[in-house]
N, C-alpha and C. Protein backbone atom coordinates (compact mmCIF):
# COMPACT_ATOMS: atom_id res chain seq x y z
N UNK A 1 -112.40 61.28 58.07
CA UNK A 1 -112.98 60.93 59.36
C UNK A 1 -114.22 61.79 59.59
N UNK A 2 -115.31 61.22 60.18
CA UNK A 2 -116.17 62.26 60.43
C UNK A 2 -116.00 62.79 61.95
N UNK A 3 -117.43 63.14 62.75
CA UNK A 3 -117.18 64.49 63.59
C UNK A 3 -116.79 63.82 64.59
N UNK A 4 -117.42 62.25 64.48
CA UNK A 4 -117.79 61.39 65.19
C UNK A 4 -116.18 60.36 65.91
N UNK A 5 -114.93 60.89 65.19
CA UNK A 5 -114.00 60.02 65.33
C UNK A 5 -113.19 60.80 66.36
N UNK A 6 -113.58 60.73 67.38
CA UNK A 6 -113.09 61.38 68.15
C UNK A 6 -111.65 60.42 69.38
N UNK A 7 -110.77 60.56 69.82
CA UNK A 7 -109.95 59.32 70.24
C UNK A 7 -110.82 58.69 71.32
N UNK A 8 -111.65 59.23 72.31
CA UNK A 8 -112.55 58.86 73.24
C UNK A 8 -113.47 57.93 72.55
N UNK A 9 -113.85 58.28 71.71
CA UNK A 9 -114.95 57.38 70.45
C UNK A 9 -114.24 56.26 69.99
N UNK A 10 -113.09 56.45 69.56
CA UNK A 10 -111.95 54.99 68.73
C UNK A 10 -111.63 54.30 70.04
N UNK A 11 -111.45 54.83 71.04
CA UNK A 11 -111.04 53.57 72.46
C UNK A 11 -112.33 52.86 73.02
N UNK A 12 -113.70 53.61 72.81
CA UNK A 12 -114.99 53.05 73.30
C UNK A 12 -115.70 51.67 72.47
N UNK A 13 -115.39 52.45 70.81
CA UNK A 13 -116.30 51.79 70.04
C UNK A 13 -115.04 51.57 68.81
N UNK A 14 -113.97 50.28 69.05
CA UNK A 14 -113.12 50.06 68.07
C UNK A 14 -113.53 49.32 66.67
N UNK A 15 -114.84 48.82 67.34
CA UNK A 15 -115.25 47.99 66.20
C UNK A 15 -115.59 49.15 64.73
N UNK A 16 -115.87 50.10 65.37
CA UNK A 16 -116.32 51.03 64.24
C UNK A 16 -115.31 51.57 63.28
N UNK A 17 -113.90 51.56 63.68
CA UNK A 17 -113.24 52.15 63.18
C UNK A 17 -112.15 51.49 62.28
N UNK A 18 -111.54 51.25 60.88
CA UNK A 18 -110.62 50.80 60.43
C UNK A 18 -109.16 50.41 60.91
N UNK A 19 -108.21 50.00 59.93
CA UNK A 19 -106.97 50.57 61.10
C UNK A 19 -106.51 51.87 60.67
N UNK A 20 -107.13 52.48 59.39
CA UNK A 20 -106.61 54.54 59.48
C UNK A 20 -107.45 55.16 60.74
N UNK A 21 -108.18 54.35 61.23
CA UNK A 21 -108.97 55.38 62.16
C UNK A 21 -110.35 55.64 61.14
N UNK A 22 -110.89 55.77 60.00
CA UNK A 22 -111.77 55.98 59.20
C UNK A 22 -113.19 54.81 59.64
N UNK A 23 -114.44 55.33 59.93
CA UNK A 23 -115.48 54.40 60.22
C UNK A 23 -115.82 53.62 59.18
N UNK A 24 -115.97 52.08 59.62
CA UNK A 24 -116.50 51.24 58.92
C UNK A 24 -117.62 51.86 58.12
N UNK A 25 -117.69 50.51 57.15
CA UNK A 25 -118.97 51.09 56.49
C UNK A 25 -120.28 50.53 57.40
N UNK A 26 -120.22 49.86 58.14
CA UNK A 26 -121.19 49.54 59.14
C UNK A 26 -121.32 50.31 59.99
N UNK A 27 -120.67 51.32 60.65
CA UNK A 27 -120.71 52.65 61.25
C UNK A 27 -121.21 53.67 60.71
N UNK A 28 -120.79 53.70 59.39
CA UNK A 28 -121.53 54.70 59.00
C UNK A 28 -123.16 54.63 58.36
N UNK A 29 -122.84 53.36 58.26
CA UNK A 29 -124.77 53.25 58.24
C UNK A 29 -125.22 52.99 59.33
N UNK A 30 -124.36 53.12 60.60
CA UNK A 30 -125.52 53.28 61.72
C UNK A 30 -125.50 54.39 62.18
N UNK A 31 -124.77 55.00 61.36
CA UNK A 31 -124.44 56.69 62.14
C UNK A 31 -125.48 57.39 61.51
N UNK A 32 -125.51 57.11 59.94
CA UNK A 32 -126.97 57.74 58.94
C UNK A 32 -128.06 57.44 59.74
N UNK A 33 -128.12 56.18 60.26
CA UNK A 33 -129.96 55.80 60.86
C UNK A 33 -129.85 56.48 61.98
N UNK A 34 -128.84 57.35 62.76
CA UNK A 34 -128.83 57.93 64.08
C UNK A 34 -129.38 58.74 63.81
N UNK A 35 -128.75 59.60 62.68
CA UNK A 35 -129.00 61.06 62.30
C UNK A 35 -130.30 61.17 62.02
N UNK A 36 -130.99 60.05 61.03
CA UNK A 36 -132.45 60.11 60.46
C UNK A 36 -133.29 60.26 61.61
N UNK A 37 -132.71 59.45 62.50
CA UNK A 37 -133.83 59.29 63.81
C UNK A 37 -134.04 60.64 64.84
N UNK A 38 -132.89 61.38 64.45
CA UNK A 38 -132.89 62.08 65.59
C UNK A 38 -133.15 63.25 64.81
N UNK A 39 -133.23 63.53 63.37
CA UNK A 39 -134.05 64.85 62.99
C UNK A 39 -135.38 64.88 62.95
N UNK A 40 -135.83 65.70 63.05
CA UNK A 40 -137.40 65.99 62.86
C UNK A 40 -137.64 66.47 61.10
N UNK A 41 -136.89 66.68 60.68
CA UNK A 41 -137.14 66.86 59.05
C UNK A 41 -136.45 66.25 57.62
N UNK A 42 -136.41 65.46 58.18
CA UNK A 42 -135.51 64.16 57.50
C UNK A 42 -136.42 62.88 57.04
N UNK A 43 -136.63 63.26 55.53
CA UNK A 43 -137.75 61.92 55.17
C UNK A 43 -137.59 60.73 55.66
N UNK A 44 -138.55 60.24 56.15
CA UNK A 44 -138.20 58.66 57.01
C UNK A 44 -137.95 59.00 58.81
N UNK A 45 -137.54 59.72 58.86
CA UNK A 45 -136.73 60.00 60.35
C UNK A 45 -137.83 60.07 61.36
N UNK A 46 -137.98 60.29 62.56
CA UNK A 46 -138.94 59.94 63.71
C UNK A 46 -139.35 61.04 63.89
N UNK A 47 -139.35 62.15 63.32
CA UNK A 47 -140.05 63.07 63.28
C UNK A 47 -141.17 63.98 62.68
N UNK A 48 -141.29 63.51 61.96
CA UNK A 48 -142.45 63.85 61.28
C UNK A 48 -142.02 64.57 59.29
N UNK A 49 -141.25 64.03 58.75
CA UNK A 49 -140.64 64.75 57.63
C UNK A 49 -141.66 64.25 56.55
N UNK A 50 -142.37 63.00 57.36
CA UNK A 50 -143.17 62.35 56.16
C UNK A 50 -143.10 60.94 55.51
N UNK A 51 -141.66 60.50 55.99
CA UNK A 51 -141.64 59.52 55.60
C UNK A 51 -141.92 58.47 56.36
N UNK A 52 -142.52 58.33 57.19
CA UNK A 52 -142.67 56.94 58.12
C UNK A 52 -142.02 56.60 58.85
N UNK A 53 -142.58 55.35 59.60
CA UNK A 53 -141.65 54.93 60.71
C UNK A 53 -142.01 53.45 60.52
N UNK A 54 -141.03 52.22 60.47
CA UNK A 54 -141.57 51.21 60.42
C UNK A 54 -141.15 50.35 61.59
N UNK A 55 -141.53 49.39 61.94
CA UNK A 55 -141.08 48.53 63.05
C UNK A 55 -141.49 46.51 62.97
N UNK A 56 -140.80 46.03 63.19
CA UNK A 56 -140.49 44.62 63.05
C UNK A 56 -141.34 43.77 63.91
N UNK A 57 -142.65 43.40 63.96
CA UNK A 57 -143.11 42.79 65.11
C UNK A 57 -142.61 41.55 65.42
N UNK A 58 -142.22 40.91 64.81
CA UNK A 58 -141.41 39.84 64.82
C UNK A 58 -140.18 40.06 65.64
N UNK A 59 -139.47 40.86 65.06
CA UNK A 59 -138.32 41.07 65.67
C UNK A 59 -138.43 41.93 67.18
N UNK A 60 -139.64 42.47 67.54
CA UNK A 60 -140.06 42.54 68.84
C UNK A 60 -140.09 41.23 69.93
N UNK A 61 -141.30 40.07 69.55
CA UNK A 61 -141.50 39.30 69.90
C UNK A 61 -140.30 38.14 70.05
N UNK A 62 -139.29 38.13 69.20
CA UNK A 62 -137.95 36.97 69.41
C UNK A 62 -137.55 38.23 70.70
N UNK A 63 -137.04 39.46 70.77
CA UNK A 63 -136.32 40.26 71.61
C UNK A 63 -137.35 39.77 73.13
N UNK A 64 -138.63 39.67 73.30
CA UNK A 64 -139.01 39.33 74.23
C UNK A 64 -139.09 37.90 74.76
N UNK A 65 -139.27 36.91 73.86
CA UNK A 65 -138.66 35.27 74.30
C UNK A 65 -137.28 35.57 74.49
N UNK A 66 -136.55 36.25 73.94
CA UNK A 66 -134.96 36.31 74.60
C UNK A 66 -134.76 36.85 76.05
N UNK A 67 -135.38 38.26 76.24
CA UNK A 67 -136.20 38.33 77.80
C UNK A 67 -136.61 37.90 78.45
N UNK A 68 -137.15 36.61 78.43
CA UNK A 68 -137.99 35.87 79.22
C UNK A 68 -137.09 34.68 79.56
N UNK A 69 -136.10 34.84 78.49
CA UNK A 69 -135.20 33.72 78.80
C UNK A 69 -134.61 33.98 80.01
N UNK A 70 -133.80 35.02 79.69
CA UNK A 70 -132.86 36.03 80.78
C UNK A 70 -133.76 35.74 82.36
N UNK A 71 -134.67 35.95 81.98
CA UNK A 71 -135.75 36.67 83.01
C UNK A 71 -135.55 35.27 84.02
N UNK A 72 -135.64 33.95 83.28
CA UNK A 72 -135.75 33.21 84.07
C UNK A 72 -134.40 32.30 84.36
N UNK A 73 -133.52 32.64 83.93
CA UNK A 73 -132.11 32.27 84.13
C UNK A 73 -131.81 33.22 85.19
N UNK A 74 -132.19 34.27 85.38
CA UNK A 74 -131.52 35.26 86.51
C UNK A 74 -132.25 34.85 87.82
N UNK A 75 -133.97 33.98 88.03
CA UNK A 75 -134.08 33.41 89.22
C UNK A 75 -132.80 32.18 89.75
N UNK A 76 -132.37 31.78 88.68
CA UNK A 76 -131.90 30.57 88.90
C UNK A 76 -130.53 30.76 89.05
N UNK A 77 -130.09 31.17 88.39
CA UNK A 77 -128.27 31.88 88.08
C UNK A 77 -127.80 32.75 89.41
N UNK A 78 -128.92 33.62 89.34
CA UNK A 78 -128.73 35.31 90.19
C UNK A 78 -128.31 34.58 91.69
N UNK A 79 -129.20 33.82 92.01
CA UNK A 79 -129.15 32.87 93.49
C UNK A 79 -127.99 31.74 93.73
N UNK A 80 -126.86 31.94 92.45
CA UNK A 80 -126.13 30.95 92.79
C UNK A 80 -125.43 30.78 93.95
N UNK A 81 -125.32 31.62 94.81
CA UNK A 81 -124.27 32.00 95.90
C UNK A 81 -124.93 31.86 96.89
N UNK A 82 -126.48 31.89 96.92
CA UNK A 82 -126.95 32.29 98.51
C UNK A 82 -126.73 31.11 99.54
N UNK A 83 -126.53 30.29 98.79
CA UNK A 83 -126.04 28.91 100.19
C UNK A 83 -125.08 28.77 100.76
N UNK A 84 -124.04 28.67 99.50
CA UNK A 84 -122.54 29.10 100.35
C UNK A 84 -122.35 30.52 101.56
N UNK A 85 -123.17 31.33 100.55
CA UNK A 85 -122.86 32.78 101.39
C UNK A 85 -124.10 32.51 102.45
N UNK A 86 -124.73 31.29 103.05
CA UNK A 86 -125.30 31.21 104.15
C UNK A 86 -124.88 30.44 104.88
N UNK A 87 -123.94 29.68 104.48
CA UNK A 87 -122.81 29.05 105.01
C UNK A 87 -121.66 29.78 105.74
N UNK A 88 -121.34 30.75 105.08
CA UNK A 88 -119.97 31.69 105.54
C UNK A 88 -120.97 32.29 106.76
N UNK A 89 -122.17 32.72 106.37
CA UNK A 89 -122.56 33.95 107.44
C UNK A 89 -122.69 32.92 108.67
N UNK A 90 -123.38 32.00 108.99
CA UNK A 90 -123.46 30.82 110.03
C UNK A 90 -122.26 30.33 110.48
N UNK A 91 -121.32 30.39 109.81
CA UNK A 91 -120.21 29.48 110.36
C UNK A 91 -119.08 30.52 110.93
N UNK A 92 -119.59 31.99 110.75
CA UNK A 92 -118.69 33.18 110.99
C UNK A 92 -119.47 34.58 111.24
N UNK A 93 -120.92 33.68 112.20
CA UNK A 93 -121.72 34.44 112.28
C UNK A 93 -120.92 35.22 114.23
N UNK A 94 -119.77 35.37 114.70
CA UNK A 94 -119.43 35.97 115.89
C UNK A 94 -118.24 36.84 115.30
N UNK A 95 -118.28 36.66 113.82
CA UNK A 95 -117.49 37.61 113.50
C UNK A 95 -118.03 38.48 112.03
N UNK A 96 -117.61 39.52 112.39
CA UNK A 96 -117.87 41.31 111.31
C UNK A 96 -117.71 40.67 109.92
N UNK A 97 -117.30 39.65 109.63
CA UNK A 97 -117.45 38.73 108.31
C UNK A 97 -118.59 38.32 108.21
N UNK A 98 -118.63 37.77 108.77
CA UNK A 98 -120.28 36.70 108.88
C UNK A 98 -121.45 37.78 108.69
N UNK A 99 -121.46 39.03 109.78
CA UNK A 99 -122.33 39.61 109.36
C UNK A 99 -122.21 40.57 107.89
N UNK A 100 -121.55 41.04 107.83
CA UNK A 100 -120.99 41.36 106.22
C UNK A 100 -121.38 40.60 105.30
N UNK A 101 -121.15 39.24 105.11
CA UNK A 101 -121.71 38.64 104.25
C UNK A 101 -123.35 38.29 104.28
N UNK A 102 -124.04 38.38 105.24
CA UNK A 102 -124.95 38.34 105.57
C UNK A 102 -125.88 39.07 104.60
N UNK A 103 -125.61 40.69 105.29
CA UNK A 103 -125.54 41.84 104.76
C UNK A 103 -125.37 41.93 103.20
N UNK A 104 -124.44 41.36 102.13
CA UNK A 104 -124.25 40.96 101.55
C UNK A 104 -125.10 40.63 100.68
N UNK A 105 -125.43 39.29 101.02
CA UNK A 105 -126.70 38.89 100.57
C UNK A 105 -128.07 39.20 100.64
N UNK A 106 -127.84 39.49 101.12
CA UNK A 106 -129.63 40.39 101.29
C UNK A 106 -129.53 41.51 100.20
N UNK A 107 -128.61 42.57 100.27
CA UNK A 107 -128.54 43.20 99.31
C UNK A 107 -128.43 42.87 97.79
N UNK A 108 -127.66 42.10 97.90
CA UNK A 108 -127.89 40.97 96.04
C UNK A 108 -129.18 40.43 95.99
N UNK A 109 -130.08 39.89 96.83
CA UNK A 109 -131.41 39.33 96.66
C UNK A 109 -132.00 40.04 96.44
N UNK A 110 -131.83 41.59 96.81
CA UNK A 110 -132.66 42.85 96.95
C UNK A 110 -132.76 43.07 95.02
N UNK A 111 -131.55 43.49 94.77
CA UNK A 111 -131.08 43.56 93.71
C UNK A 111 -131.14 43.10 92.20
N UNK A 112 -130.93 41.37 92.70
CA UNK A 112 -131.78 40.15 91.77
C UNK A 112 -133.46 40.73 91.63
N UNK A 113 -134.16 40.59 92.67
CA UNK A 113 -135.35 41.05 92.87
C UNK A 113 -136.00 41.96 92.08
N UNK A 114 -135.14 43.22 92.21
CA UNK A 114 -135.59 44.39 91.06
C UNK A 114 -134.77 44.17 90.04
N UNK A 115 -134.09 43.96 89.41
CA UNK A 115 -133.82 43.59 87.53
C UNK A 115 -134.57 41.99 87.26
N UNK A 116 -134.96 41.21 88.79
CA UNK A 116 -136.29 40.52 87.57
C UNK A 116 -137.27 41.16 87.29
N UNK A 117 -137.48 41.85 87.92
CA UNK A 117 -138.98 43.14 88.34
C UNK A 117 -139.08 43.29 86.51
N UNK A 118 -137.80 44.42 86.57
CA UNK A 118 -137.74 45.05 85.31
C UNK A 118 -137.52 44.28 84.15
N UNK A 119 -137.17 43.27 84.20
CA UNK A 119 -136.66 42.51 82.85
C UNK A 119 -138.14 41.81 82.24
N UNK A 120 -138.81 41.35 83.46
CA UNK A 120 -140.16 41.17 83.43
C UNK A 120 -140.76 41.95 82.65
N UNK A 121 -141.12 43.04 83.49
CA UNK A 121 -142.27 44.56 82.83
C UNK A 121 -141.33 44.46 81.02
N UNK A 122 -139.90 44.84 81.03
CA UNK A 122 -139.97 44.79 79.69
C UNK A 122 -140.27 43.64 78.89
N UNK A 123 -140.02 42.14 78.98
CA UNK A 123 -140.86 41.21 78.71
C UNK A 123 -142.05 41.38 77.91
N UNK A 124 -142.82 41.42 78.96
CA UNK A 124 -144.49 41.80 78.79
C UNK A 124 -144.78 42.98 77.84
N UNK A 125 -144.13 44.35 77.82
CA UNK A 125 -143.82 45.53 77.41
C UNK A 125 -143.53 45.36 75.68
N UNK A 126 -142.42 44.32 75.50
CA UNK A 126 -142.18 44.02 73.96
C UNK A 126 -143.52 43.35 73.29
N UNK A 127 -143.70 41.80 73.96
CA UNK A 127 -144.60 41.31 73.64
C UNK A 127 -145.76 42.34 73.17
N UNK A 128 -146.42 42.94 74.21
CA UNK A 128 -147.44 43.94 74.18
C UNK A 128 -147.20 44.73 72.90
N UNK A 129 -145.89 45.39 72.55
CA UNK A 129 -145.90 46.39 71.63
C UNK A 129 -145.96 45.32 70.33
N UNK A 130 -145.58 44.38 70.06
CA UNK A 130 -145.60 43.78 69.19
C UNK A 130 -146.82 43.08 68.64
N UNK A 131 -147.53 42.92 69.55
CA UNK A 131 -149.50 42.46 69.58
C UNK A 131 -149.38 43.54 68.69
N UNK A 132 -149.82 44.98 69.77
CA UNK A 132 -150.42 46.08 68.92
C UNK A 132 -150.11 46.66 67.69
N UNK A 133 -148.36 46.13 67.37
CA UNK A 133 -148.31 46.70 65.58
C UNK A 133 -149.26 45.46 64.82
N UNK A 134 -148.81 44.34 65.03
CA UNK A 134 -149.59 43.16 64.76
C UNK A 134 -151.42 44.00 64.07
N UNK A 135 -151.72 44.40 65.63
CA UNK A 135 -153.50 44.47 65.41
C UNK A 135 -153.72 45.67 64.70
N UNK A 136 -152.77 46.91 64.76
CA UNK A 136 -153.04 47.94 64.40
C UNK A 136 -152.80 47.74 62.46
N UNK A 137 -151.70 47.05 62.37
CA UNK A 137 -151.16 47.06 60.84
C UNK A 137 -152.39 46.38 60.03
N UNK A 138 -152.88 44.83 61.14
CA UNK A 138 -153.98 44.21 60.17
C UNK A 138 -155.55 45.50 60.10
N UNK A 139 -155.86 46.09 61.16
CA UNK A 139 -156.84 47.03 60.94
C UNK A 139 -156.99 48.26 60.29
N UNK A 140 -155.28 48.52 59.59
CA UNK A 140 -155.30 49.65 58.63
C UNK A 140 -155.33 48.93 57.32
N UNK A 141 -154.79 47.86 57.65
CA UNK A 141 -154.87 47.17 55.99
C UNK A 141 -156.62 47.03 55.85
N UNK A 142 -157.34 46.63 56.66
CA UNK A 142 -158.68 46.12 56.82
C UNK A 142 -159.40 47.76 56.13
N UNK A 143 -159.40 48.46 57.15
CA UNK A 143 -159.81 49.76 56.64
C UNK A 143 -159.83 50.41 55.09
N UNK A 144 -158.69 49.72 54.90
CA UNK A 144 -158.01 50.42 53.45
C UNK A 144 -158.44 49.53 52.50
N UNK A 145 -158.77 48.35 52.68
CA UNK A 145 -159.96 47.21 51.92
C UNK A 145 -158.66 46.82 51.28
N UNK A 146 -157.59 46.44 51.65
CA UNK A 146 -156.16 45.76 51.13
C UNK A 146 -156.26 44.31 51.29
């Protein structure tokens, strides 16, 4: 077992673990890419050891049409309730229910409101990063007369 098999760890993340308790082998190659990432002297790793860092623009750009999906299923989805729950508040608007639910709703609209905010900005945010490996990768190849 490694350091990592801890019983808090086997009840969180079961998928990782066999039935001895021993991590998959899919755990443990995501446990290696943890480690790489998180040293600073580890060839390849995000720190500077030398070996690089690579990234998928592609696989940026599907992660942001999948965002945008979300993005716009949550105007439509997120609001499923506000009629009924403007129904309850009107029809039980002389009673601490009515305004409760009221209350209610406003706060979920509030709510909906900011995670489209954000789902948005990241949206735009992937897309964006995925342009710039795009422009940056073709202008080092360009540079390098590749």
């Amino acid at each position: 077992m490694s350091d990592r098999a801890t019983a808090f760890d086997r009840m969180m993340n079961p998928w990782a673990y066999d039935a001895d308790g021993n991590l998959t082998a899919q755990a443990r190659a995501q446990e290696a890419a943890r480690t790489q990432i998180n040293s600073t002297s580890a060839s390849g790793g995000g720190g500077g050891g030398g070996g690089g860092f690579n990234a998928d623009p592609n696989a940026l750009t599907t992660a942001g049409n999948n965002s945008d999906q979300i993005h716009a299923r949550l105007n439509t989805d997120g609001r499923g309730a506000d009629e009924a729950t403007a129904k309850v508040s009107t029809a039980l608007a002389n009673w601490s229910t009515g305004t409760a639910a009221a209350g209610a709703a406003g706060t979920w609209d509030q709510c909906v409101a900011a995670l489209g905010g954000t789902i948005g900005q990241t949206t735009q945010a992937l897309r964006a990063t995925a342009t710039n490996y795009r422009q940056n990768e073709s202008a080092v190849q360009h540079d390098l007369g590749a």
